[in-house]
Structures are given as structure tokens and as C-alpha cells.
N, C-alpha and C. Protein backbone atom coordinates (compact mmCIF):
# COMPACT_ATOMS: atom_id res chain seq x y z
N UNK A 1 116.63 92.17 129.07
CA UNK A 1 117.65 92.29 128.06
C UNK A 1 117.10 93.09 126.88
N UNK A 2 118.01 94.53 126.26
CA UNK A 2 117.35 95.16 125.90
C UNK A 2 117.52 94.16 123.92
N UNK A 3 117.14 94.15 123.03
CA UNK A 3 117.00 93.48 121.52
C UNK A 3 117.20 94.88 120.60
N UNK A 4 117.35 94.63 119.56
CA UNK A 4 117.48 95.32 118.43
C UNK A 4 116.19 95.08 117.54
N UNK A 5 116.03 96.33 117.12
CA UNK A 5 114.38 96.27 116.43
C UNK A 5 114.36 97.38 115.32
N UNK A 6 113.67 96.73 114.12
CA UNK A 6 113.80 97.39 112.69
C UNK A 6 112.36 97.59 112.16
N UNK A 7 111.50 97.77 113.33
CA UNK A 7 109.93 98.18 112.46
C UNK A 7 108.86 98.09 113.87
N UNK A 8 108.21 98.99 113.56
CA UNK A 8 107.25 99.00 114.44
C UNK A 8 107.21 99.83 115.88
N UNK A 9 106.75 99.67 116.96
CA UNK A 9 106.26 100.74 117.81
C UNK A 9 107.52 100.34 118.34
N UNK A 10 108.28 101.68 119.16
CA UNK A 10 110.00 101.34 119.94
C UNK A 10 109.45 101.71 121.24
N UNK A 11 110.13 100.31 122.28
CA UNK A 11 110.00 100.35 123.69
C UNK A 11 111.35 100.63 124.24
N UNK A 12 111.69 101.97 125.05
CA UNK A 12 112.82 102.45 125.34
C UNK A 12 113.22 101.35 126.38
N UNK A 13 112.72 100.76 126.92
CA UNK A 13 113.18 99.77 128.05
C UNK A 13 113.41 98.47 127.87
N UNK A 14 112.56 97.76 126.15
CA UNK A 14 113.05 96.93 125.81
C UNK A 14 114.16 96.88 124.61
N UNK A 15 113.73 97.98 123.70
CA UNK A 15 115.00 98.39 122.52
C UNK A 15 115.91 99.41 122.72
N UNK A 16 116.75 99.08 121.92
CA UNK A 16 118.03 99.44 121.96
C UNK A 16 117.18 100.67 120.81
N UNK A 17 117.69 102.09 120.98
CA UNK A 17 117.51 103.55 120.08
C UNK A 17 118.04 104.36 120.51
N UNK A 18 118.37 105.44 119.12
CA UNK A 18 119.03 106.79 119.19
C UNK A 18 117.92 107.83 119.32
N UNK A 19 117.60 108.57 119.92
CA UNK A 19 116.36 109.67 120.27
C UNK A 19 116.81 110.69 118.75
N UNK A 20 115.96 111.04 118.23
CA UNK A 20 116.04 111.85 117.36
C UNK A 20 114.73 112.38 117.21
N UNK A 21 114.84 113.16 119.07
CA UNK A 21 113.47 114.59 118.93
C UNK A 21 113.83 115.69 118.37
N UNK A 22 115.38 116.44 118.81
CA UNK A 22 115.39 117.39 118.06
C UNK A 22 115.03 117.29 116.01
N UNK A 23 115.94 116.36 115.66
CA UNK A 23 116.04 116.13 114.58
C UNK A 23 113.85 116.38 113.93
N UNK A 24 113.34 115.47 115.03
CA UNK A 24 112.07 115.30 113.78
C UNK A 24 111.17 116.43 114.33
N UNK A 25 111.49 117.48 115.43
CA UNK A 25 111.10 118.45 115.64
C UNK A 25 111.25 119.50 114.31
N UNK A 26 112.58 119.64 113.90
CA UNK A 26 113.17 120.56 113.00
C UNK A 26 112.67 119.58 111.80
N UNK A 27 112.90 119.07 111.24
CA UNK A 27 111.96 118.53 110.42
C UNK A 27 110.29 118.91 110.20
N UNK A 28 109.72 118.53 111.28
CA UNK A 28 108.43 118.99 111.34
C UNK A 28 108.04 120.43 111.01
N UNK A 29 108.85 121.49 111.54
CA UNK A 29 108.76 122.69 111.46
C UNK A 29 109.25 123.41 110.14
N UNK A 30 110.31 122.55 109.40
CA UNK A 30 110.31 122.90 107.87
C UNK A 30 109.38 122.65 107.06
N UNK A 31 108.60 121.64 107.85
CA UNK A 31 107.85 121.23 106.67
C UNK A 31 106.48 121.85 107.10
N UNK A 32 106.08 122.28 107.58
CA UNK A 32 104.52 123.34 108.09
C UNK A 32 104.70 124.09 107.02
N UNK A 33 105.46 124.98 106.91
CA UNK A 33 105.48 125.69 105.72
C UNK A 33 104.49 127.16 105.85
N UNK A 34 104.21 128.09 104.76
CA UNK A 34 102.79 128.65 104.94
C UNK A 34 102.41 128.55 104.07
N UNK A 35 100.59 128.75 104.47
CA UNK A 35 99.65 128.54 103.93
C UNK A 35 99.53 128.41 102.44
N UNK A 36 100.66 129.13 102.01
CA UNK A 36 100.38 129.00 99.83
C UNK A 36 100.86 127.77 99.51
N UNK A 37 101.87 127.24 100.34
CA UNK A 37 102.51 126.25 99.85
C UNK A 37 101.98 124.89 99.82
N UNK A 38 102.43 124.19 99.12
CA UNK A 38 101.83 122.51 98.44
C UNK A 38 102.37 121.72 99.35
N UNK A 39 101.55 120.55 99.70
CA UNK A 39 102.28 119.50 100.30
C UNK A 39 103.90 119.17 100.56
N UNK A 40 103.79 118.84 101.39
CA UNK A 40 105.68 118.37 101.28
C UNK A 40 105.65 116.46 101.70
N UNK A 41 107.01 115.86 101.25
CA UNK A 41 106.79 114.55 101.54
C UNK A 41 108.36 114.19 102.13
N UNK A 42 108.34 113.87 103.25
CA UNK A 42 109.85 113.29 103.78
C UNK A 42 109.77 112.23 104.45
N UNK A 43 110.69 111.38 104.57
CA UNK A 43 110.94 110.14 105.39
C UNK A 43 111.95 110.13 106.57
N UNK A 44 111.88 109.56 107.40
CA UNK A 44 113.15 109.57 108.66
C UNK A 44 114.22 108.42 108.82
């Protein structure tokens, strides 16, 4: 029976989730940035 879960490592076979690879792909890749640029800070 799959549960609902709000922290920590997600087991696709025991929790219930929405996949959001594209999303933290494109994310990831805005935030590389080049080389002049300063840190960046985002949350998901």
C-alpha cells in the first residue's frame, strides 16, 4: 500500500509522487550560469 510522505528519501513503490525531472533539470541548468557569475540559491 502505497502512503503519503512529506520529508525525506521518496520510494516510488512505496510513496505516492509527482516526477519533476524535467522541471529540476531546467532548473539546474539556469542556475550553472557562467563562470563570472555569483552563486545562485533556489528551493523546489
Amino acid at each position: 500500500m502505497r502512503k503519503f510522505h512529506s520529508y525525506g528519501p521518496v520510494n516510488a513503490r512505496n510513496h505516492f509522487l509527482a516526477p519533476r525531472t524535467v522541471l529540476v533539470d531546467q532548473s539546474l541548468n539556469s542556475l550553472i550560469g557562467s563562470n563570472n557569475e555569483d552563486g545562485h540559491y533556489f528551493t523546489l
